[in-house]
Protein backbone atom coordinates (compact mmCIF):
# COMPACT_ATOMS: atom_id res chain seq x y z
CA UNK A 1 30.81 31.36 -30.69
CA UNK A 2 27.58 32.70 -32.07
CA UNK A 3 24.37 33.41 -30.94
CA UNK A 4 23.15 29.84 -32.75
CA UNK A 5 25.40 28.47 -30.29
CA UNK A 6 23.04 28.57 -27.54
CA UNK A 7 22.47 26.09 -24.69
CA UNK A 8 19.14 27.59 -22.86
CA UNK A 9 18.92 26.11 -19.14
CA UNK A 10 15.71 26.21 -18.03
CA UNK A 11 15.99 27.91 -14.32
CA UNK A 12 13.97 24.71 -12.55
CA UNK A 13 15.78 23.52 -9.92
CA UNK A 14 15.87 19.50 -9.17
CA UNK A 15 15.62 18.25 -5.91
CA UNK A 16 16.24 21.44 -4.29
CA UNK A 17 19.35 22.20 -6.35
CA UNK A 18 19.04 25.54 -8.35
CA UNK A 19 19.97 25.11 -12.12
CA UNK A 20 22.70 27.47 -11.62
CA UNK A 21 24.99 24.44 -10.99
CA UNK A 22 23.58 22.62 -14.03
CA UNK A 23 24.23 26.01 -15.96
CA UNK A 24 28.04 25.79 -14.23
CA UNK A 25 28.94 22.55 -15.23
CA UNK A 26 27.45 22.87 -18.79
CA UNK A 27 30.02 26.32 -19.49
CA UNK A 28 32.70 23.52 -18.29
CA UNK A 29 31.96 20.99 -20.67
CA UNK A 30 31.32 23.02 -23.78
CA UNK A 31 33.25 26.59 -23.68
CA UNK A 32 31.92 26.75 -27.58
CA UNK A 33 28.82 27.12 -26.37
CA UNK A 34 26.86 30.36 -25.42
CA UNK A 35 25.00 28.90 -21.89
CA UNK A 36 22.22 31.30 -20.58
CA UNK A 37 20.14 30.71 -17.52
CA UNK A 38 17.43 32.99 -17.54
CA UNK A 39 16.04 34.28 -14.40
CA UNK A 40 12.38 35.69 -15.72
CA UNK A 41 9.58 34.14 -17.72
CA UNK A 42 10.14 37.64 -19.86
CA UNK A 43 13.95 36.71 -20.49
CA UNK A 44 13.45 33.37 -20.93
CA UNK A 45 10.87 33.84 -23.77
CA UNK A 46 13.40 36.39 -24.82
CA UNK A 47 16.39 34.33 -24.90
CA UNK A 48 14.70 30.72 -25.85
CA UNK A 49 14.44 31.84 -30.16
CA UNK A 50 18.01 31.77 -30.76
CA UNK A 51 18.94 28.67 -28.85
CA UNK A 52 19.49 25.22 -30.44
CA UNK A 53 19.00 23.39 -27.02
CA UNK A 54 16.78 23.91 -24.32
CA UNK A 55 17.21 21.86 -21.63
CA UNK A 56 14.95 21.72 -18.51
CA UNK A 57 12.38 19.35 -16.07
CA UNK A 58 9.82 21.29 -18.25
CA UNK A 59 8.83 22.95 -21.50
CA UNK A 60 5.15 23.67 -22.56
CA UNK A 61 3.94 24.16 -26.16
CA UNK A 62 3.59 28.12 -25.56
CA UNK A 63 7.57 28.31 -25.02
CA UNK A 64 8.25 25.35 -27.71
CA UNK A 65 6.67 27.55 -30.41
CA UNK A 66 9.21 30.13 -29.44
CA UNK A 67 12.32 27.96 -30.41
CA UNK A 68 12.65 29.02 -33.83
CA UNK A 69 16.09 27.01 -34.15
CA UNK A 70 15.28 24.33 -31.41
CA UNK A 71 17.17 20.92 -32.34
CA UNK A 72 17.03 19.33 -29.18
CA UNK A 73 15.21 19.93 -25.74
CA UNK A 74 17.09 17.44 -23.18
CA UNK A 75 14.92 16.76 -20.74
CA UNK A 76 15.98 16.69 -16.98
CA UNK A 77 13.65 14.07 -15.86
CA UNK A 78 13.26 10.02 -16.88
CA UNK A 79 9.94 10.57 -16.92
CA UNK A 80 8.48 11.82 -20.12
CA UNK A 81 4.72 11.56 -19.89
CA UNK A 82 4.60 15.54 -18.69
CA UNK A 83 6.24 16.99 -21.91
CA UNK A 84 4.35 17.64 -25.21
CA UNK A 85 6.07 14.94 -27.13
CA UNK A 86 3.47 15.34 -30.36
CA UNK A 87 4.73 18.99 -30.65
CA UNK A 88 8.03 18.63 -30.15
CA UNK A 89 7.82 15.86 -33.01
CA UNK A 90 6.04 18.01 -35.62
CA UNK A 91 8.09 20.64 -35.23
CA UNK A 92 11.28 18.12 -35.59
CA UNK A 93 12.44 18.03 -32.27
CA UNK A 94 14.62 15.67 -30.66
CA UNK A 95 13.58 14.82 -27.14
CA UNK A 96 15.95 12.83 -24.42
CA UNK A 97 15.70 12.20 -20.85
CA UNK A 98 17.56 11.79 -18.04
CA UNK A 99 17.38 8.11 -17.82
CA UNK A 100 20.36 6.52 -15.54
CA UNK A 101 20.89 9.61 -13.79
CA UNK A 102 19.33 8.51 -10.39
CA UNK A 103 20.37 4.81 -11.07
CA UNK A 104 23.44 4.87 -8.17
CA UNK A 105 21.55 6.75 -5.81
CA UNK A 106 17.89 5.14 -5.68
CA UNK A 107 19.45 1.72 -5.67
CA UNK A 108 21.83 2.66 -2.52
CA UNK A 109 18.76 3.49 -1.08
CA UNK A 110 16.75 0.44 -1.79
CA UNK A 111 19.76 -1.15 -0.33
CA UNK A 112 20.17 0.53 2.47
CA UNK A 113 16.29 -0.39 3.39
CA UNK A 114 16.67 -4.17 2.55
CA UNK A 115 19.71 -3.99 4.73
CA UNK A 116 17.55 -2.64 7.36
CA UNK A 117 14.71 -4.59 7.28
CA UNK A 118 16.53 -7.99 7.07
CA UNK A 119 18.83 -6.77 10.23
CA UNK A 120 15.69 -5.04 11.85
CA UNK A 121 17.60 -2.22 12.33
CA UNK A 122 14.44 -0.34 13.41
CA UNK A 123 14.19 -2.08 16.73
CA UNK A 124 17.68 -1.36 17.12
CA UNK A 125 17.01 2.22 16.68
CA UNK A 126 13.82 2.24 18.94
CA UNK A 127 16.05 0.77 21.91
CA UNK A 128 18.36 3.33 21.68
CA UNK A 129 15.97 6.10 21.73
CA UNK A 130 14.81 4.60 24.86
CA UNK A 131 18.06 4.24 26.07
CA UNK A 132 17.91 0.96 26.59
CA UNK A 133 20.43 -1.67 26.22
CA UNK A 134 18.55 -5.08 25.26
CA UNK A 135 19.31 -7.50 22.81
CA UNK A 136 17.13 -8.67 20.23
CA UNK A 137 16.77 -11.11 17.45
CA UNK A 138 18.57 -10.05 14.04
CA UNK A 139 17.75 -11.73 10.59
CA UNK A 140 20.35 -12.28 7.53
CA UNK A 141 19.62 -11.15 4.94
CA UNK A 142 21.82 -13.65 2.69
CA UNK A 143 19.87 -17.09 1.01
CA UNK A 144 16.92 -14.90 0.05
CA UNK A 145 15.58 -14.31 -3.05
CA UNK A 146 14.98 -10.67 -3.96
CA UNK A 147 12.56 -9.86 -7.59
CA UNK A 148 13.03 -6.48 -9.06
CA UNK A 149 10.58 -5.38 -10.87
CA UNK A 150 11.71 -3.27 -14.14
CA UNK A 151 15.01 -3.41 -15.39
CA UNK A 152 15.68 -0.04 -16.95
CA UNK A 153 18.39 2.17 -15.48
CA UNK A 154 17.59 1.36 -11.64
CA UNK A 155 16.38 -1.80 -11.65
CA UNK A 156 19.67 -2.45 -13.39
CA UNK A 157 21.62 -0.32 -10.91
CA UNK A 158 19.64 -2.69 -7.66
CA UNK A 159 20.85 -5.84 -9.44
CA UNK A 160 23.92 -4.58 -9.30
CA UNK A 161 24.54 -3.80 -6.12
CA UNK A 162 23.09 -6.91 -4.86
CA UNK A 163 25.69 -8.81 -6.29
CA UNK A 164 27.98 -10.16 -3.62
CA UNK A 165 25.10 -10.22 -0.96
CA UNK A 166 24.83 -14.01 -1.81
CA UNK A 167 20.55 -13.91 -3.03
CA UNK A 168 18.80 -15.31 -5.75
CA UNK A 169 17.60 -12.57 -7.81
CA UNK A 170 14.41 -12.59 -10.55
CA UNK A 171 13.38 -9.72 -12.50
CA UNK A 172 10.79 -8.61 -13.88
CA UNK A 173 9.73 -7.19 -17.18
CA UNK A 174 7.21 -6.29 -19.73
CA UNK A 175 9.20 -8.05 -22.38
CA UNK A 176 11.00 -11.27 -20.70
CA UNK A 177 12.96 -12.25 -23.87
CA UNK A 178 15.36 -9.04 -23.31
CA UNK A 179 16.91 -10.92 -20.39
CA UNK A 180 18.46 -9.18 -18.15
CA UNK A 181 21.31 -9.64 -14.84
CA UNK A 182 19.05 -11.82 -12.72
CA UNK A 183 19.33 -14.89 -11.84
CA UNK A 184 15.71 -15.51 -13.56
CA UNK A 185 13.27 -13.39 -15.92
CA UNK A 186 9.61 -13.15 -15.78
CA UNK A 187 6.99 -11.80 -17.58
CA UNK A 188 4.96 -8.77 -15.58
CA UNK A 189 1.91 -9.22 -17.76
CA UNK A 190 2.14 -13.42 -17.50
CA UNK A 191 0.09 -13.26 -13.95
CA UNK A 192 0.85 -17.13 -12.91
CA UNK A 193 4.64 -16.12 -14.03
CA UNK A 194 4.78 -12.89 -12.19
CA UNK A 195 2.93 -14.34 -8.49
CA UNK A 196 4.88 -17.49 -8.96
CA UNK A 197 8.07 -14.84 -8.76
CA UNK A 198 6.54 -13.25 -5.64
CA UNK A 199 5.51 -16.53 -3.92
CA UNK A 200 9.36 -17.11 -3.80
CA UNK A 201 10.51 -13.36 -2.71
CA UNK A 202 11.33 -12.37 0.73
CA UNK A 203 11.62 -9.00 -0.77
CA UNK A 204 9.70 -7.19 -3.45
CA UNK A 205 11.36 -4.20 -5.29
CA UNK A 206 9.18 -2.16 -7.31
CA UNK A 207 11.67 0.16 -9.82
CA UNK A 208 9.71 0.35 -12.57
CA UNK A 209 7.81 3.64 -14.58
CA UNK A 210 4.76 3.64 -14.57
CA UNK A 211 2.62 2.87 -18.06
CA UNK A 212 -1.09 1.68 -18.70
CA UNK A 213 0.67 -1.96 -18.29
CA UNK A 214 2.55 -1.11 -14.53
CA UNK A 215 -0.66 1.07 -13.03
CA UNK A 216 -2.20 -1.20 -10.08
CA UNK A 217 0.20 -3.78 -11.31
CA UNK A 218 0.89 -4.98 -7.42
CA UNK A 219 -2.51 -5.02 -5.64
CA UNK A 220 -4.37 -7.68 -3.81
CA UNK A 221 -3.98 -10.42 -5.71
CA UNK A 222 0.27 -9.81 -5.32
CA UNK A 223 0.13 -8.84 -2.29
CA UNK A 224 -1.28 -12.42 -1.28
CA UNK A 225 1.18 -14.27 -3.06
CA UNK A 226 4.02 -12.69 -1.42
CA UNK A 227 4.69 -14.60 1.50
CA UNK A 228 3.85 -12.88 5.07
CA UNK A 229 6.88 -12.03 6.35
CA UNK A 230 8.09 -10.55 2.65
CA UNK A 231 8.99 -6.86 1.99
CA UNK A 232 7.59 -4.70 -0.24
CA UNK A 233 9.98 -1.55 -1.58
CA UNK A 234 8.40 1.09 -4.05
CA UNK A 235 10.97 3.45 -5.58
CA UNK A 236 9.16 3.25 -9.12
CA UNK A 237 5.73 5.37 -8.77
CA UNK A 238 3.06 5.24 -6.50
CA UNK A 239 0.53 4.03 -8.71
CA UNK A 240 1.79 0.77 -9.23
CA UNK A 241 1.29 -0.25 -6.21
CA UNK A 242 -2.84 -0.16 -5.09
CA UNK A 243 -2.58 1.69 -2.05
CA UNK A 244 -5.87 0.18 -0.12
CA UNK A 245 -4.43 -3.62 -0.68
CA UNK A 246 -1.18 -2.08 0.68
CA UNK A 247 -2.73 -1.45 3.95
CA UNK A 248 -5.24 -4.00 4.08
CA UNK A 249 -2.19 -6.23 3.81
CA UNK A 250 -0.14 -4.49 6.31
CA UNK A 251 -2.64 -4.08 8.65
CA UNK A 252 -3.24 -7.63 8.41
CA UNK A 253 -0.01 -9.11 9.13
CA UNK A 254 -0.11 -10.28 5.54
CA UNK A 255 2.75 -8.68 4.55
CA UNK A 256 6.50 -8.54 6.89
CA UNK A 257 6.73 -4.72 5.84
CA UNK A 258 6.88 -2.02 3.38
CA UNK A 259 9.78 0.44 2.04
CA UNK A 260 8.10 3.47 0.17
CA UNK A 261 9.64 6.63 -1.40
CA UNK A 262 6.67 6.94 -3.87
CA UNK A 263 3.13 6.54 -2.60
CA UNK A 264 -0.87 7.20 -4.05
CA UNK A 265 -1.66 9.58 -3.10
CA UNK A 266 0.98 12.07 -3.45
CA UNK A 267 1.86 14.05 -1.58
CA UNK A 268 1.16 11.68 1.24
CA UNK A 269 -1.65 12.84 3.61
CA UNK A 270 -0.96 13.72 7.03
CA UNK A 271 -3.54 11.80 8.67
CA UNK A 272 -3.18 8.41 5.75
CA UNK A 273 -2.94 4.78 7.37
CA UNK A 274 -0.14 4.41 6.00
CA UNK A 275 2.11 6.79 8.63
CA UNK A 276 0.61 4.66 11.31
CA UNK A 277 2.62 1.52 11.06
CA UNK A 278 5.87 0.80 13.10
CA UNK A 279 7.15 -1.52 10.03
CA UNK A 280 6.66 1.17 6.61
CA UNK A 281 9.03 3.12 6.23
CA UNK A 282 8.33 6.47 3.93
CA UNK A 283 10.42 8.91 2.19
CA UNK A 284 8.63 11.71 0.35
CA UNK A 285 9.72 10.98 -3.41
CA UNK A 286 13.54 11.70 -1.89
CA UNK A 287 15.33 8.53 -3.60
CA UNK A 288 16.34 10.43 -6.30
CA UNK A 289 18.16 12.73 -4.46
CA UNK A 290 21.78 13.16 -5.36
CA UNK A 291 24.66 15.49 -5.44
CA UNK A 292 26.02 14.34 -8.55
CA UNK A 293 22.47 15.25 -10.39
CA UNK A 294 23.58 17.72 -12.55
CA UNK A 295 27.02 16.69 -12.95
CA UNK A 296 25.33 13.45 -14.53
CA UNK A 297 23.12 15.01 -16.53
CA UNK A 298 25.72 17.33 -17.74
CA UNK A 299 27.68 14.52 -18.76
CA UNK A 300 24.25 12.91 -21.31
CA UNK A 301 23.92 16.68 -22.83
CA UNK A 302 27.74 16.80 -23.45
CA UNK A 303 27.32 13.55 -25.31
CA UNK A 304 24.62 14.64 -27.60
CA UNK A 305 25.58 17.68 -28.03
CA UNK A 306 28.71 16.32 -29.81
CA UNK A 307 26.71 14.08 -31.82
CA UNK A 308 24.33 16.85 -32.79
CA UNK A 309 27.47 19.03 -33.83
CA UNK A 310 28.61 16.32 -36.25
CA UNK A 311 24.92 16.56 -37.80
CA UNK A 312 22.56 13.89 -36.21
CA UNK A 313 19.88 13.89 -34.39
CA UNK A 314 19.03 10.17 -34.17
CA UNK A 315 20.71 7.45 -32.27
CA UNK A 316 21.12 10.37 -28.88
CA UNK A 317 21.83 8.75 -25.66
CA UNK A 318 18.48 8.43 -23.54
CA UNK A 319 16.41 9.58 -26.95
CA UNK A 320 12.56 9.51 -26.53
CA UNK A 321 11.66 11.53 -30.11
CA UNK A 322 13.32 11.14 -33.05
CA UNK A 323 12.85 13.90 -35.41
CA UNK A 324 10.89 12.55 -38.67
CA UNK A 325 10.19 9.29 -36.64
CA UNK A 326 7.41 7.67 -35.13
């Protein structure tokens, strides 16, 4: 082991969970390697010149021009759009992300809420609360036609576990020809395509990341075509989804209900519409949560690091710069 040998952990903690454990299971996975977690911007600045990965939620172009002998940062995140991507590619830096890491656990969770909304599970609660025994009307939430909208990594992981459920599924994409699991692929960008989906979905899951083509992607226009009892679940990013249509639809009784872990704005306002309504349920940006986090995304830097050791630095798993490439 030398000091080239180094694996820098950025000390960011995800979802509450300090790196240390990412750190932990790294020195597991690759005893060659020399893992550091500094503690201290000072140490960290220190330690990051030596190290041929750096691997973190973050990294800013002060600290990039630090990594003298950077080959890789992996980032921790499947979002991208944060990280100086032009710098990291000038200075031949492969970038990956963290793409299928939160695929199990967001898709339980969508789930979980279709699950709940279909068996009203809410009411359900509310009785008991009251302590009152009274029975009420349950749905089923078999025969109904669910459209996911994206299918990278969790819109994947949704399909998945709807299998079995016995519902039509359509999904929804920027580029239809892919395919994908469903039962039927649409266009996002072909609007008769994409309302034509929603006009036959009792539920509505949004799972996509949000580009220039996804931003207000489901506003008022959507929102009509769903029909009024359908439910609307955002896991994806807030954006997508125009908030003010969201409650004007709500509010309305044009819409059955909404499932949100991502809103706009966010943080979420104390005093927003949007906590007034017996049928939307909010989590704040918690879908992700998992305790297998950084056991998974040990598992993608393992990978690459192997393929970096046998010389490459193209064709990493979850790769977002190449270095040399476009």
């Amino acid at each position: 082991m030398t000091e080239s040998d180094r694996i820098v952990v950025l000390n960011q903690p995800a979802h509450g969970v300090p790196a240390s454990e990412y750190a932990a299971e790294l020195r597991s996975r690759l005893p060659g390697y020399h893992v550091k977690l500094p503690r201290t911007e000072g140490e960290t600045r220190e330690t990051i010149g030596t190290a041929r990965i750096v691997t973190g939620m973050h990294m800013d172009e002060e600290l990039l021009a630090r990594a003298d002998d950077l080959e890789l940062f992996a980032g921790g995140s499947a979002g991208v759009g944060h990280l100086p991507l032009d710098a990291f590619r000038e200075r031949g830096v492969a970038v990956t992300n963290a793409s299928g890491v939160h695929g199990p656990n967001i898709a339980e969770q969508v789930v979980g809420w279709l699950l709940g909304f279909a068996r009203r599970l809410d009411e359900g609660w509310r009785r008991e609360q009251d302590n009152t025994w009274q029975h009420f009307r349950g749905g089923e939430f078999q025969g109904s036609t669910v459209t996911v909208v994206g299918m990278g990594a969790i819109g994947e992981a949704v399909v998945e576990r709807l299998e079995g459920f016995g519902v039509e599924t359509i999904g929804a994409r920027y580029s239809p020809e892919k395919g994908g699991p469903t039962d039927e692929v649409v266009g996002f960008t072909d609007a008769d395509a994409f309302q034509g989906a929603l006009s036959r979905s009792e539920y509505v899951v949004v799972a996509a990341p949000l580009t220039d083509e996804t931003r207000g992607l489901v506003g008022a226009a959507e929102l009509s075509a769903m029909p009024t009892e359908a439910v609307l679940v955002n896991v994806g990013r807030g954006p997508i989804v125009d908030t003010e249509a969201l409650v004007d639809a709500v509010r309305g009784n044009k819409l059955g209900g909404a499932a949100l872990d991502v809103t706009d704005p966010e943080p979420l306002p104390a005093d927003h519409p949007l906590w007034e309504f017996d049928n939307v349920r909010i989590t704040p940006h918690n879908a992700g949560s998992t305790p297998k986090y950084w056991e998974r995304l040990a598992d993608i830097l393992t990978e690459n690091v192997e393929r970096i050791d046998d010389g490459r630095t193209d064709g990493l798993r979850n790769q977002v710069v190449t270095p040399g490439g476009e």
